[in-house]
Structures are given as structure tokens and as C-alpha cells.
PDB file of N, CA and C in Angstrom:
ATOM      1  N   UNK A   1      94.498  47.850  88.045  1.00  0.00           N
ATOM      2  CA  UNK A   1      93.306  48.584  88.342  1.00  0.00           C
ATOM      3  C   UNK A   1      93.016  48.406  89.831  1.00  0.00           C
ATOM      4  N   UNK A   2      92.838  49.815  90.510  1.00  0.00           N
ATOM      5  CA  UNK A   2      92.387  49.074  92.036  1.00  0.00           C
ATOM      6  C   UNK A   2      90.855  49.705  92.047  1.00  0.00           C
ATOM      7  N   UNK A   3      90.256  49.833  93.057  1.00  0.00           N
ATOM      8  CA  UNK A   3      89.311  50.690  93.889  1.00  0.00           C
ATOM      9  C   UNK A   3      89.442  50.963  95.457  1.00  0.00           C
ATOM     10  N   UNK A   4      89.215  52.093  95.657  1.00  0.00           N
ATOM     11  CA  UNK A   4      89.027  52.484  97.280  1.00  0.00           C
ATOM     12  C   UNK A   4      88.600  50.826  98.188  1.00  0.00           C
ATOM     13  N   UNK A   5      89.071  51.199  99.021  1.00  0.00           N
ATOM     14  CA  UNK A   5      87.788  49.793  99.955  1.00  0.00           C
ATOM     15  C   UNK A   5      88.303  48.546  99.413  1.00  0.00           C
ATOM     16  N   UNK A   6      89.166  48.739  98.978  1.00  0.00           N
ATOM     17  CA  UNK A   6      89.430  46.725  98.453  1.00  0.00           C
ATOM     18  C   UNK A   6      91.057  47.143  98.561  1.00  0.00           C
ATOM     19  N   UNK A   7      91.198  45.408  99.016  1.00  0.00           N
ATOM     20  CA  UNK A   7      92.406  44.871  99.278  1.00  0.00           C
ATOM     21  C   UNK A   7      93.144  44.026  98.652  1.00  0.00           C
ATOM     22  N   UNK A   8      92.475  44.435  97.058  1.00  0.00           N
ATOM     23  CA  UNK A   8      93.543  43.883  96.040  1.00  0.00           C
ATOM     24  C   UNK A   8      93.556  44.507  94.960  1.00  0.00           C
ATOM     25  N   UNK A   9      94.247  44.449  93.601  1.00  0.00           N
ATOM     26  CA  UNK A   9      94.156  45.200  92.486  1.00  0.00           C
ATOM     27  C   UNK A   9      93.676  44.003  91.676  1.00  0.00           C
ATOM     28  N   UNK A  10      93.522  44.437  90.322  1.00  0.00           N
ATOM     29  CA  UNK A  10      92.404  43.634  89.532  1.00  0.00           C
ATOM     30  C   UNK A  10      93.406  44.116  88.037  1.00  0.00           C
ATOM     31  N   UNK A  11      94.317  43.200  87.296  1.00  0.00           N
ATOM     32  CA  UNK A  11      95.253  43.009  85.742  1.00  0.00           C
ATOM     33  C   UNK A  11      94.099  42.603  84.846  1.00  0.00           C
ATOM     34  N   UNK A  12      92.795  43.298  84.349  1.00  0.00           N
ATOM     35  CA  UNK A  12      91.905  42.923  83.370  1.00  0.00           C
ATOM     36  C   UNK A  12      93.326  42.287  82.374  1.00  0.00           C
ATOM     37  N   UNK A  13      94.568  42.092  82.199  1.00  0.00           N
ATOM     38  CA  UNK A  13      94.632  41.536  80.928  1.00  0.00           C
ATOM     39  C   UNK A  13      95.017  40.424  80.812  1.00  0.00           C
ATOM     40  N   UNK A  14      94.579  39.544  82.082  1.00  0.00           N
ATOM     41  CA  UNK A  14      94.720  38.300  82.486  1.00  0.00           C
ATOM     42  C   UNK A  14      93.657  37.403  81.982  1.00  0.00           C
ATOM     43  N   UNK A  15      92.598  38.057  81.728  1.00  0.00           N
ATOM     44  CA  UNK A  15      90.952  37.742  80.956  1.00  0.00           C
ATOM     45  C   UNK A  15      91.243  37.012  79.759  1.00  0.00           C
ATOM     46  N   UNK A  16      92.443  37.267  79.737  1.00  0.00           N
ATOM     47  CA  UNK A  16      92.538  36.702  78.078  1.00  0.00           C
ATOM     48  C   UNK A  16      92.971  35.041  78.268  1.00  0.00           C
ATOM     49  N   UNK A  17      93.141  34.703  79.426  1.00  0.00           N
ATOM     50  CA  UNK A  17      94.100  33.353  79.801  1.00  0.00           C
ATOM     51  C   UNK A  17      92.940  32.489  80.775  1.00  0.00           C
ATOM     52  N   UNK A  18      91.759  33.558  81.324  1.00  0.00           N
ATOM     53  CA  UNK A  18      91.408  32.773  82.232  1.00  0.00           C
ATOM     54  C   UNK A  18      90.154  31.564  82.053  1.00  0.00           C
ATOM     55  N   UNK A  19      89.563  31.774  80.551  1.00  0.00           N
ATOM     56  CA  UNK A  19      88.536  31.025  80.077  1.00  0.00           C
ATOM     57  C   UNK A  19      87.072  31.125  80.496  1.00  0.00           C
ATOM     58  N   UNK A  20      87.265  32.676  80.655  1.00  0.00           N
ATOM     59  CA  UNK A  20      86.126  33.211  81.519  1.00  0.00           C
ATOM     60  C   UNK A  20      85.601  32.564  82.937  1.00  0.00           C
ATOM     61  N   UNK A  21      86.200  32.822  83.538  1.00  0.00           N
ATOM     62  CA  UNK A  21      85.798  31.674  85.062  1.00  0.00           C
ATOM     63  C   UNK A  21      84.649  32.473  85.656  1.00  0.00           C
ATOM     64  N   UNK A  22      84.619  33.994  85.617  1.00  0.00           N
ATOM     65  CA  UNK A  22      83.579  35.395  85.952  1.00  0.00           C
ATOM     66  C   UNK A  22      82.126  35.034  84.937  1.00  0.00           C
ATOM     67  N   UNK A  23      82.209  34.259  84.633  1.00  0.00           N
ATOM     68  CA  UNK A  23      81.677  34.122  82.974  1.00  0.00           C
ATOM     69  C   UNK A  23      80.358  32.675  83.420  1.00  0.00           C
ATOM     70  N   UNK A  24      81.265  31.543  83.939  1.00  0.00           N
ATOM     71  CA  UNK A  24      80.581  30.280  84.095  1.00  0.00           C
ATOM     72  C   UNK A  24      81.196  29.501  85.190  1.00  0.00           C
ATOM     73  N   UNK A  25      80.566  28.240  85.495  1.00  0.00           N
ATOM     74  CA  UNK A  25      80.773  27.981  86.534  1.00  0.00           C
ATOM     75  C   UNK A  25      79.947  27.491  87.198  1.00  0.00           C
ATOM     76  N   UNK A  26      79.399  28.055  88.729  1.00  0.00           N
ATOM     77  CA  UNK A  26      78.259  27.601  89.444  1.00  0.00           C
ATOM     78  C   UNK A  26      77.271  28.732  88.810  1.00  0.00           C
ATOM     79  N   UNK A  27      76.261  28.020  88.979  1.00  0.00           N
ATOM     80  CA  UNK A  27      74.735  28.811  89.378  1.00  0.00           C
ATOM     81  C   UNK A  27      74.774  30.125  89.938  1.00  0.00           C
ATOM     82  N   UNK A  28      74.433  30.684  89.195  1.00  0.00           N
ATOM     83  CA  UNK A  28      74.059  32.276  89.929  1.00  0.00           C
ATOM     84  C   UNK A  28      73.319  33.159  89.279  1.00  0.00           C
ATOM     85  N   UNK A  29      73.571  34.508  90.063  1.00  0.00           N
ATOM     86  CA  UNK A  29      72.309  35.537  89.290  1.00  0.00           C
ATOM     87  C   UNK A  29      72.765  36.918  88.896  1.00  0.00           C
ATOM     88  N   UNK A  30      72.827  36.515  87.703  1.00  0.00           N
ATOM     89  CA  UNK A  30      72.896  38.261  86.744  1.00  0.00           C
ATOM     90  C   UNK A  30      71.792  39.183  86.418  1.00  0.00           C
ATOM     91  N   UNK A  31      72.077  39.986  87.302  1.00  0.00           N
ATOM     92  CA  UNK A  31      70.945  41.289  87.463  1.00  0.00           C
ATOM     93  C   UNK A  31      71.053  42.114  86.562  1.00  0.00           C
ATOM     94  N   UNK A  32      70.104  42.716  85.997  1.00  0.00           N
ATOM     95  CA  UNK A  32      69.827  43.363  84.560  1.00  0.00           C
ATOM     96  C   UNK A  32      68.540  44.770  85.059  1.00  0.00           C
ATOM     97  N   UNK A  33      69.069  45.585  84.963  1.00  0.00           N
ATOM     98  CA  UNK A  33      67.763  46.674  85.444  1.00  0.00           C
ATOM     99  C   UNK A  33      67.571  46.498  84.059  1.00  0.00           C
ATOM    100  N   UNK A  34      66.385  47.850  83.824  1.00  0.00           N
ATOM    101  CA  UNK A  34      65.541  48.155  83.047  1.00  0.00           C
ATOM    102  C   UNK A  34      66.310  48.757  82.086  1.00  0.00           C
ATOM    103  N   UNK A  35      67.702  49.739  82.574  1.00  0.00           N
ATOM    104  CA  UNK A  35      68.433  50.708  81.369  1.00  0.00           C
ATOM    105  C   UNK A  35      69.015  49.680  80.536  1.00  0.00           C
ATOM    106  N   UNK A  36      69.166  48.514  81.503  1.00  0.00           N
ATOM    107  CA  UNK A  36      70.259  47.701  81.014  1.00  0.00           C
ATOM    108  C   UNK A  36      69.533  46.513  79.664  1.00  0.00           C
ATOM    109  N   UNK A  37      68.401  46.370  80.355  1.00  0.00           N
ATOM    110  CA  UNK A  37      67.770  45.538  79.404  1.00  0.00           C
ATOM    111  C   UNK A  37      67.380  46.639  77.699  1.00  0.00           C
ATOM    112  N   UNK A  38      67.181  47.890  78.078  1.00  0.00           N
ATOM    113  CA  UNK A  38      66.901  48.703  76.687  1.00  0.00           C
ATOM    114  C   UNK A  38      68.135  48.038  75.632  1.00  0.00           C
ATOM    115  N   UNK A  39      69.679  48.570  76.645  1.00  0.00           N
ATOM    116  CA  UNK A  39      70.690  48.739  75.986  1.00  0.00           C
ATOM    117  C   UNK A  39      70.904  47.262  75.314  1.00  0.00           C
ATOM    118  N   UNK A  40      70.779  46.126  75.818  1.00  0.00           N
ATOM    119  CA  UNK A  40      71.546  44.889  75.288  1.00  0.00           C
ATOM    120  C   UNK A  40      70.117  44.620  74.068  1.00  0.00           C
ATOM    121  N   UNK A  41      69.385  44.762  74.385  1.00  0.00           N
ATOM    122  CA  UNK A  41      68.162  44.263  73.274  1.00  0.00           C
ATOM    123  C   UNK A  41      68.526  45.277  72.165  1.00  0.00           C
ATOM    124  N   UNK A  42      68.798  46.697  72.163  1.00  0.00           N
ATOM    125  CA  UNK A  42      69.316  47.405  71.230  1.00  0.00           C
ATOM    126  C   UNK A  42      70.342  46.674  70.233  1.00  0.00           C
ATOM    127  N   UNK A  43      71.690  46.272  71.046  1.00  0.00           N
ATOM    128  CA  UNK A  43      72.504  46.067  70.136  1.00  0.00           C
ATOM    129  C   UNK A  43      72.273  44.722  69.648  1.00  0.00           C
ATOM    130  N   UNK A  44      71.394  44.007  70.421  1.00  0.00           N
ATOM    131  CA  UNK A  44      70.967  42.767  69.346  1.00  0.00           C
ATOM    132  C   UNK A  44      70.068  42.977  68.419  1.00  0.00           C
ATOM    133  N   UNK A  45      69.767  44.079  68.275  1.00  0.00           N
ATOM    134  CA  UNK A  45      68.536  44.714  67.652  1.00  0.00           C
ATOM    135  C   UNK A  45      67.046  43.738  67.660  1.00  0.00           C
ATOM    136  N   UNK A  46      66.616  43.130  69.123  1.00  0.00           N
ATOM    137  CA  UNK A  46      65.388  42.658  69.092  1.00  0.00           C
ATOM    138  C   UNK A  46      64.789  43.490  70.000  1.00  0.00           C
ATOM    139  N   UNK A  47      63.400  43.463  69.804  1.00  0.00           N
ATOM    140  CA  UNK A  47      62.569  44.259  70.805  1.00  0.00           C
ATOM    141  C   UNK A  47      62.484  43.487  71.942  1.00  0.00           C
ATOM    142  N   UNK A  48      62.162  44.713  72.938  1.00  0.00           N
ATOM    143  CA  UNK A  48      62.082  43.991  74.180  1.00  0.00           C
ATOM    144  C   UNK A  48      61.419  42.929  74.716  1.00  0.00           C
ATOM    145  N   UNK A  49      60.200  42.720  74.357  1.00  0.00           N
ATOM    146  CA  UNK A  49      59.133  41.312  74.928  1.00  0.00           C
ATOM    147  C   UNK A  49      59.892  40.209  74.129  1.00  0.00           C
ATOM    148  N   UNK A  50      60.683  40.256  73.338  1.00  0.00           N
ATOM    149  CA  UNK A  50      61.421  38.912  72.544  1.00  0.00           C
ATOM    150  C   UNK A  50      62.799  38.762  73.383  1.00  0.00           C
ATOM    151  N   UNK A  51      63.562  39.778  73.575  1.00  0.00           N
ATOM    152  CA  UNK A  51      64.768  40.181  74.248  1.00  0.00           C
ATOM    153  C   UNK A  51      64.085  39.162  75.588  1.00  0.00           C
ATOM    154  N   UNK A  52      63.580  39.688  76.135  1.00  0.00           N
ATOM    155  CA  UNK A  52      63.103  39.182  78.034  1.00  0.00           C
ATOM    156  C   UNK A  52      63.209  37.581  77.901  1.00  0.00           C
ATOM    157  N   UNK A  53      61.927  37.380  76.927  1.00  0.00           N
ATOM    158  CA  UNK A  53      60.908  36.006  76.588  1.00  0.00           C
ATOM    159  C   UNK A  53      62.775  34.655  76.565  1.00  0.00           C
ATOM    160  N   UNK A  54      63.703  35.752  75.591  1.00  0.00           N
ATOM    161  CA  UNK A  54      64.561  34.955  75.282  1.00  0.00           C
ATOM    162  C   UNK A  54      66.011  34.597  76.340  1.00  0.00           C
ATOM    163  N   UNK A  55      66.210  35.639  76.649  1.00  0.00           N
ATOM    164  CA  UNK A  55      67.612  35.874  77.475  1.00  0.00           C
ATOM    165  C   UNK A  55      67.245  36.272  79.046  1.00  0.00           C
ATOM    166  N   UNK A  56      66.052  36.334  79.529  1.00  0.00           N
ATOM    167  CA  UNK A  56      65.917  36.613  80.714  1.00  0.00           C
ATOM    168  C   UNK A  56      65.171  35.595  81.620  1.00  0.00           C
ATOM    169  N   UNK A  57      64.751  35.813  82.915  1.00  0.00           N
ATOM    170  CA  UNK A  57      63.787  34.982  83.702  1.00  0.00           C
ATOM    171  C   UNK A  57      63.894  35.677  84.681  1.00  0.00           C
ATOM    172  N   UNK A  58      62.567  35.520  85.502  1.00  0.00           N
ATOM    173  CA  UNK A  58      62.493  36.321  86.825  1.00  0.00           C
ATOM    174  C   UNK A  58      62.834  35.699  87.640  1.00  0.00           C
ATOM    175  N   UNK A  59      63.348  36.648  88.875  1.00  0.00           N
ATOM    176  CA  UNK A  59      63.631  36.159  90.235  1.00  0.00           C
ATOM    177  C   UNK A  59      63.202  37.316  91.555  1.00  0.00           C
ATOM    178  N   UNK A  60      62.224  36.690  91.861  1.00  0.00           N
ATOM    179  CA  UNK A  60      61.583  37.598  92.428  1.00  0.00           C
ATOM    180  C   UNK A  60      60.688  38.951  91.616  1.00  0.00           C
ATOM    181  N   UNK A  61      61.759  40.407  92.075  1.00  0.00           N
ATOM    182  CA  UNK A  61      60.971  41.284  91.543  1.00  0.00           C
ATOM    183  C   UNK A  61      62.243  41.769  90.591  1.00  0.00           C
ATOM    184  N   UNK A  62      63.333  40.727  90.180  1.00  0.00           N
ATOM    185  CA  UNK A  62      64.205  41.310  89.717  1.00  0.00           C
ATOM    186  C   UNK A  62      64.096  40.517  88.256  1.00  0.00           C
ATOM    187  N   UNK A  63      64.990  40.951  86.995  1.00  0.00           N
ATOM    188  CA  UNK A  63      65.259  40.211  86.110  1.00  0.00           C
ATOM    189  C   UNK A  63      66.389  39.582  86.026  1.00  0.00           C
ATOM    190  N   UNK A  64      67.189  38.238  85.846  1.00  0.00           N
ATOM    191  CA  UNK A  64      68.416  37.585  85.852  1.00  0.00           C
ATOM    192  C   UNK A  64      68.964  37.373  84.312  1.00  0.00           C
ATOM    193  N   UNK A  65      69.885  37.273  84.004  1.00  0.00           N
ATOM    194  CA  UNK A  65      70.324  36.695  82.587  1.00  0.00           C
ATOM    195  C   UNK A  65      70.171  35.189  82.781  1.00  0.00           C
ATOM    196  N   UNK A  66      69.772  34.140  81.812  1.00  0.00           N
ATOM    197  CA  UNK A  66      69.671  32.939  81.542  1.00  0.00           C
ATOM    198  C   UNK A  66      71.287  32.360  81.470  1.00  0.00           C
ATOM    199  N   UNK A  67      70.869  31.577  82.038  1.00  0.00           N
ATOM    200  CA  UNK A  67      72.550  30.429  81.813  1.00  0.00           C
ATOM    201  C   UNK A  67      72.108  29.099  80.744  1.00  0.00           C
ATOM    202  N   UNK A  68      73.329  28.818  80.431  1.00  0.00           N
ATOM    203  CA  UNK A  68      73.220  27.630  79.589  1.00  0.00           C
ATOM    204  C   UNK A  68      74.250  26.856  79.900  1.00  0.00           C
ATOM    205  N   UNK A  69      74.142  25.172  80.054  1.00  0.00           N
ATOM    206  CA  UNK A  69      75.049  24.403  80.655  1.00  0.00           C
ATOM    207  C   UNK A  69      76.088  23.506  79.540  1.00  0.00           C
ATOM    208  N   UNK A  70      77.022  23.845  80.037  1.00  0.00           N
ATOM    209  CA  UNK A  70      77.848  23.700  78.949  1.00  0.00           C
ATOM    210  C   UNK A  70      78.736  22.664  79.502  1.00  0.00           C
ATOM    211  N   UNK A  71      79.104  21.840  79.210  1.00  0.00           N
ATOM    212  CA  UNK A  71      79.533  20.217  79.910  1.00  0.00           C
ATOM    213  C   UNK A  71      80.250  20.356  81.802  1.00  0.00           C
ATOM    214  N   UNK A  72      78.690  20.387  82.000  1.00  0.00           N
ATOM    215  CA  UNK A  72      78.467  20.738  83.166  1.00  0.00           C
ATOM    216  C   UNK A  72      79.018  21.999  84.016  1.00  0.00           C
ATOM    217  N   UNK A  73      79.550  22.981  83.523  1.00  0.00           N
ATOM    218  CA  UNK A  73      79.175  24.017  83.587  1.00  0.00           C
ATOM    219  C   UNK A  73      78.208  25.395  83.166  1.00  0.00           C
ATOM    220  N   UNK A  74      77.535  25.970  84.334  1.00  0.00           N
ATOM    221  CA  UNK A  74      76.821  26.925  84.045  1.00  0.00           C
ATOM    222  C   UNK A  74      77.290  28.046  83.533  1.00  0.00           C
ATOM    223  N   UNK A  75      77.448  28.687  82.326  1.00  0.00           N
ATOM    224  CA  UNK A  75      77.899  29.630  81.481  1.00  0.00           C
ATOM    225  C   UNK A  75      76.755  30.571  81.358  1.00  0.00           C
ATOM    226  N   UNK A  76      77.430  32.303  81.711  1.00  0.00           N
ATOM    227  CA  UNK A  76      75.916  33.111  81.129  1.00  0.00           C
ATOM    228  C   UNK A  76      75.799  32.940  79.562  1.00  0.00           C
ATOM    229  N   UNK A  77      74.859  32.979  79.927  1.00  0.00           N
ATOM    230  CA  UNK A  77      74.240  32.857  78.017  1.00  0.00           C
ATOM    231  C   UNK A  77      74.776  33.983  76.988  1.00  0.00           C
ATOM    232  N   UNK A  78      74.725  34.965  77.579  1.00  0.00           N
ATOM    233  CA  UNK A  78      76.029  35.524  77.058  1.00  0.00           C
ATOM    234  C   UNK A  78      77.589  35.360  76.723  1.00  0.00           C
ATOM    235  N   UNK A  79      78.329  34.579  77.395  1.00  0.00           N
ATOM    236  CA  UNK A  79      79.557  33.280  77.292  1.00  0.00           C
ATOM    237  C   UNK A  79      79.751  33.412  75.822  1.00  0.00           C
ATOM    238  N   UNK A  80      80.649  33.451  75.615  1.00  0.00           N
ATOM    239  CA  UNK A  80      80.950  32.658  74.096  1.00  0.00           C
ATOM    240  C   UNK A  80      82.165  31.822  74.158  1.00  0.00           C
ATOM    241  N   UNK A  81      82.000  30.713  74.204  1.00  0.00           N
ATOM    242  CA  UNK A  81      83.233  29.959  74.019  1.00  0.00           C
ATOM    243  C   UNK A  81      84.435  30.134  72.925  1.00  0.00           C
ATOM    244  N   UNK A  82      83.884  30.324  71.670  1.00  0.00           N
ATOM    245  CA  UNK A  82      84.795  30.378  71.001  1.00  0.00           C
ATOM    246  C   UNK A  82      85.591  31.665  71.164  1.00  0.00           C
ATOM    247  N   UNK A  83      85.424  32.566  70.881  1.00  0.00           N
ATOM    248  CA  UNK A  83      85.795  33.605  71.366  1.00  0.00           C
ATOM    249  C   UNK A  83      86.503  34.385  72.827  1.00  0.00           C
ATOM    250  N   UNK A  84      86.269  33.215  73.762  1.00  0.00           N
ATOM    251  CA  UNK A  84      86.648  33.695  75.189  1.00  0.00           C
ATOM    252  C   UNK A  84      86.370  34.404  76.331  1.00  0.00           C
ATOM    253  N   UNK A  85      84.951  35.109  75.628  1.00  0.00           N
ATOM    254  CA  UNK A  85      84.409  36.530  76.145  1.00  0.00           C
ATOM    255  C   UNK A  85      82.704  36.452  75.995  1.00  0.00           C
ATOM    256  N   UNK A  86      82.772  37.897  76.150  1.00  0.00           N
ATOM    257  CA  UNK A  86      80.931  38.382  76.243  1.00  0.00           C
ATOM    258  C   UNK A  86      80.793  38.890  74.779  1.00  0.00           C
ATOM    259  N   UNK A  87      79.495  38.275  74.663  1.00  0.00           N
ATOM    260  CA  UNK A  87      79.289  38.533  73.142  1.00  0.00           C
ATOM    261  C   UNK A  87      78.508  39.846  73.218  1.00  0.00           C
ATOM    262  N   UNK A  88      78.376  40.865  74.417  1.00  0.00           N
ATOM    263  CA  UNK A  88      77.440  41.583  74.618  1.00  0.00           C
ATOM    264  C   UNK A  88      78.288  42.699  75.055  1.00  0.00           C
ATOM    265  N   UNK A  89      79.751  42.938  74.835  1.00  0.00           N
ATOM    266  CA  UNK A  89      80.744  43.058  75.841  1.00  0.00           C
ATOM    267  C   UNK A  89      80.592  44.515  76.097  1.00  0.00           C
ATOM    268  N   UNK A  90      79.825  45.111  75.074  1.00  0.00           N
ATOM    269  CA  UNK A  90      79.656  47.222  75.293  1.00  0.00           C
ATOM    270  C   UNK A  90      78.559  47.219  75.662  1.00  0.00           C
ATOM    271  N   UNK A  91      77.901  46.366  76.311  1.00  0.00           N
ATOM    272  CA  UNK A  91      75.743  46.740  76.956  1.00  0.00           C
ATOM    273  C   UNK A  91      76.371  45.638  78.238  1.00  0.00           C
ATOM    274  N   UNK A  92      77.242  45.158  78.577  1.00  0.00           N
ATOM    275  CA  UNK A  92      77.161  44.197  80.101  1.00  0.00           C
ATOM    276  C   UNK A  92      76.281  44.741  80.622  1.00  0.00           C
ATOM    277  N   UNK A  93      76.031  44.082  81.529  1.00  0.00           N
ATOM    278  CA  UNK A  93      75.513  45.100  83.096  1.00  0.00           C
ATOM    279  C   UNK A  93      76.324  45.239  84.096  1.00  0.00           C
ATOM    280  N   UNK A  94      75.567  46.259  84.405  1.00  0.00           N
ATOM    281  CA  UNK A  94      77.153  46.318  86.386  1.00  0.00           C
ATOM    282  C   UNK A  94      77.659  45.779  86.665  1.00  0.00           C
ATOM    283  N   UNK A  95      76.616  44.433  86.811  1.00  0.00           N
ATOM    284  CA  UNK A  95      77.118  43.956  87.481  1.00  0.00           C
ATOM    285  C   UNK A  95      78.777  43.115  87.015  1.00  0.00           C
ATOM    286  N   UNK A  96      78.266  43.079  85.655  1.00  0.00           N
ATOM    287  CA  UNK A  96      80.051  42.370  85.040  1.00  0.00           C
ATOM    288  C   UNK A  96      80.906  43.163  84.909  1.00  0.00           C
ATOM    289  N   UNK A  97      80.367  44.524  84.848  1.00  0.00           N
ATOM    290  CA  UNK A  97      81.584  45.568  84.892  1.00  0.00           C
ATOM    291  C   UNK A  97      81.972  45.749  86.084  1.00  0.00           C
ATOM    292  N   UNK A  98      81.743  45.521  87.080  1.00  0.00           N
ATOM    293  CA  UNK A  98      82.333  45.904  88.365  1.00  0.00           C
ATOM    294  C   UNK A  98      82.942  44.709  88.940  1.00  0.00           C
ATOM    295  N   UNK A  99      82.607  43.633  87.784  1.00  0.00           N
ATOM    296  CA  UNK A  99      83.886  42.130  88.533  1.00  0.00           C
ATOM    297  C   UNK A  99      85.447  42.394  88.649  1.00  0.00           C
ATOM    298  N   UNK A 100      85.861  42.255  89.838  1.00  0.00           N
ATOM    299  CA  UNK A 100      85.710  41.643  90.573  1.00  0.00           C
ATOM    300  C   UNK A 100      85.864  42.614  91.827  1.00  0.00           C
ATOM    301  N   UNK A 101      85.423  43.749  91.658  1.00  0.00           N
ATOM    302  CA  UNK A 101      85.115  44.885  92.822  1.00  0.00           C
ATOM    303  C   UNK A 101      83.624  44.540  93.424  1.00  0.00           C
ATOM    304  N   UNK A 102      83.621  43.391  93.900  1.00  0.00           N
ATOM    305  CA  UNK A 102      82.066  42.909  94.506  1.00  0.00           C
ATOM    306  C   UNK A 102      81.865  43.048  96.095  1.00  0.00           C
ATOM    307  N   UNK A 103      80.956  43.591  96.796  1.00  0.00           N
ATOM    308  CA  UNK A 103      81.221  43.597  98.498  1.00  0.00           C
ATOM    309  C   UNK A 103      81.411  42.379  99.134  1.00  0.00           C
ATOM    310  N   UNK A 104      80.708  41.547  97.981  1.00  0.00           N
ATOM    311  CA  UNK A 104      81.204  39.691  98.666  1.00  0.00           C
ATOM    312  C   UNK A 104      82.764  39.499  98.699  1.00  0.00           C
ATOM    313  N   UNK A 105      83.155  39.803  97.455  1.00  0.00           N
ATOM    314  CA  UNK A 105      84.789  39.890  97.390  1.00  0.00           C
ATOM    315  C   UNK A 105      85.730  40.321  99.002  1.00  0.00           C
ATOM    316  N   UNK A 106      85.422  41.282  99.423  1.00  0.00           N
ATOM    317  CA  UNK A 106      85.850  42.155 100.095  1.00  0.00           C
ATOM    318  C   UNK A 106      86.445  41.451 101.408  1.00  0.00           C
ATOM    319  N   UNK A 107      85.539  40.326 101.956  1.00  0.00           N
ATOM    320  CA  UNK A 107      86.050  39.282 102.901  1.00  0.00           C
ATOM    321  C   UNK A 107      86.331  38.221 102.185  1.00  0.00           C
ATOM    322  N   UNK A 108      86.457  37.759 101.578  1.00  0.00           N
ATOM    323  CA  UNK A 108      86.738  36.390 100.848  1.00  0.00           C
ATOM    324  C   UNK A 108      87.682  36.646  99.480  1.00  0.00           C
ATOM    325  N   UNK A 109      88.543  37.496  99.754  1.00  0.00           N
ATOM    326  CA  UNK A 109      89.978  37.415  98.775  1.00  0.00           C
ATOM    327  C   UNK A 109      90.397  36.624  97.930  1.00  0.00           C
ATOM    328  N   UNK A 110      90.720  35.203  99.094  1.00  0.00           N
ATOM    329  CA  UNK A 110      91.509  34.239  98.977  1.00  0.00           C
ATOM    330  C   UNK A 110      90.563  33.102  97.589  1.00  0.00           C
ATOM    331  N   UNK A 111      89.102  33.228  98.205  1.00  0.00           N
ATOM    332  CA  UNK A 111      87.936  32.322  97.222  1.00  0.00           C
ATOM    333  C   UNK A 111      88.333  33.783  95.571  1.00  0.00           C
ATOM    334  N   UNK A 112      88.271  34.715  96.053  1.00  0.00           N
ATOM    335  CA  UNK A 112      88.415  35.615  94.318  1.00  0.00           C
ATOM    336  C   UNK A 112      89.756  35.207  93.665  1.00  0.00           C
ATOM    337  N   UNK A 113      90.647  35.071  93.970  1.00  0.00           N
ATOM    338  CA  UNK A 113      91.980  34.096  93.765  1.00  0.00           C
ATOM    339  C   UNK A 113      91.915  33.495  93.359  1.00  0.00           C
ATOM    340  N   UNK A 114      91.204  32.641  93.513  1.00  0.00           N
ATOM    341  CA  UNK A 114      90.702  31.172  93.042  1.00  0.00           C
ATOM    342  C   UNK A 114      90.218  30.833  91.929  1.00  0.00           C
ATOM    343  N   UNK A 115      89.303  31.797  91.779  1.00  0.00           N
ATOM    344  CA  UNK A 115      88.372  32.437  90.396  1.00  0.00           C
ATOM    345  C   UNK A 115      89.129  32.780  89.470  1.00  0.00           C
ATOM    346  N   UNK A 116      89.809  34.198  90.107  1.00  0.00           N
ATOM    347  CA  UNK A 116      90.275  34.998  88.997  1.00  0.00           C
ATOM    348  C   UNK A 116      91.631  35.101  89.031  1.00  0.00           C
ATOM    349  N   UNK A 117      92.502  34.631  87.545  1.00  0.00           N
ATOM    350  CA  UNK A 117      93.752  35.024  87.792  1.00  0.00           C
ATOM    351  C   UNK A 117      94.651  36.321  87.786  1.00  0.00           C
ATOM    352  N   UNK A 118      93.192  37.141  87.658  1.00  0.00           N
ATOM    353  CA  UNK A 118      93.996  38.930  87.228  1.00  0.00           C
ATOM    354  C   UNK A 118      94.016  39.167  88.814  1.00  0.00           C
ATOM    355  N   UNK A 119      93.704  38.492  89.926  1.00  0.00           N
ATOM    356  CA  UNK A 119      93.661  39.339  91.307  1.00  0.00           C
ATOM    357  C   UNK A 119      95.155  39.361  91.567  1.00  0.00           C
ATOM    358  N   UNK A 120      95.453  40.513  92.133  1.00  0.00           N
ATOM    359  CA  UNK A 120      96.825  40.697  92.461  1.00  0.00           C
ATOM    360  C   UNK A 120      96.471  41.484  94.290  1.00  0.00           C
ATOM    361  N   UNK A 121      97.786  41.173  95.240  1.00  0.00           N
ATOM    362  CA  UNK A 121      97.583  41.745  96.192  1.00  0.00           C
ATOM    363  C   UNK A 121      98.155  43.458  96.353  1.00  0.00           C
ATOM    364  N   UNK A 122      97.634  44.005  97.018  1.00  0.00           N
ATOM    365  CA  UNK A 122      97.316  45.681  97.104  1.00  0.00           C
ATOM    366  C   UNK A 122      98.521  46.272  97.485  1.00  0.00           C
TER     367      UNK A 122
END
């Protein structure tokens, strides 16, 4: 898989080996608009003020997905260990669908390498 503007290609079928590294790890922030929050509370079938209350927290003026620490790694709460993957995997948000086509990526290759073993060079 490539995209315009990037200087590597991306083997999604490496996901299966990598133990979600895109997944957990350090601290960070998963951005969730508003379409996005309808869609994932849908397929869990909870309403939204329970959906937020449970799986979200603010940051700033934005909403983040919750992490949960999992022997000392930060995993999105979405994570499923047993399984390998997103338990949410048809409502993600962008932002996981567009891993590892990120503008941070774009200078720092060598650190996405590191991460991910599907990066291949262009």
C-alpha cells in the first residue's frame, strides 16, 4: 500500500506478527470527532453520554480514546490482547485508519521502522 507524499509503502499483512505496536505503547492521543463517536457507540450499541462517560476523556476542546495499562504498557482501550487487534476494527477513527500515513511519519521514517514491521522502503 503506498500514498502520494510518503517515502515508504505500508504490507498491512504484517499486523498480524506485530502485537499491535500502533495499538500500545507510550502515552498518546486518539482523536475521535463527533461522526466518529456516533459510529463506535452504535456498534457497541450504548448511547452516547455512557459511550463518552466510559471510553473517552477530554483534551482540551477535543475528545481522546482512554488507554489502559497493561504491564506497563499503554494500550488503547480498544487493544485486545487476545485477539491481536481492535475490537472496534469497522468504526476506528482516522486516525487508525490512516496509520502509518501520519505527517509526523513523513520525517522520521527510520523511528516508523521501529514501530512498525509492515514499513517497507518506496
Amino acid at each position: 500500500m503506498r500514498k502520494d507524499g510518503f517515502a515508504y509503502a505500508f504490507d498491512p499483512s504484517k499486523c498480524e506478527t506485530c502485537e499491535g505496536r500502533c495499538c500500545t505503547g507510550e502515552s498518546g492521543y486518539i482523536y475521535i470527532s463527533q461522526e466518529e463517536i456516533l459510529n463506535i457507540a452504535a456498534l457497541l450499541q450504548l448511547d452516547i453520554p455512557t459511550f463518552v462517560e466510559t471510553y473517552l476523556f477530554k483534551k482540551g476542546y477535543k475528545y481522546s480514546i482512554k488507554e489502559v495499562v497493561h504491564e506497563g504498557s499503554n494500550d488503547c482501550i480498544f487493544f485486545d490482547r487476545k485477539i491481536n487487534g481492535c475490537s472496534i476494527y469497522e468504526a476506528r477513527p482516522t486516525q487508525c485508519r490512516t496509520f502509518p500515513f501520519w505527517d509526523y511519519f513523513r520525517q522520521r521514517v527510520d523511528e516508523l521502522k521501529q514501530e512498525c514491521p509492515g514499513i517497507l522502503d518506496d
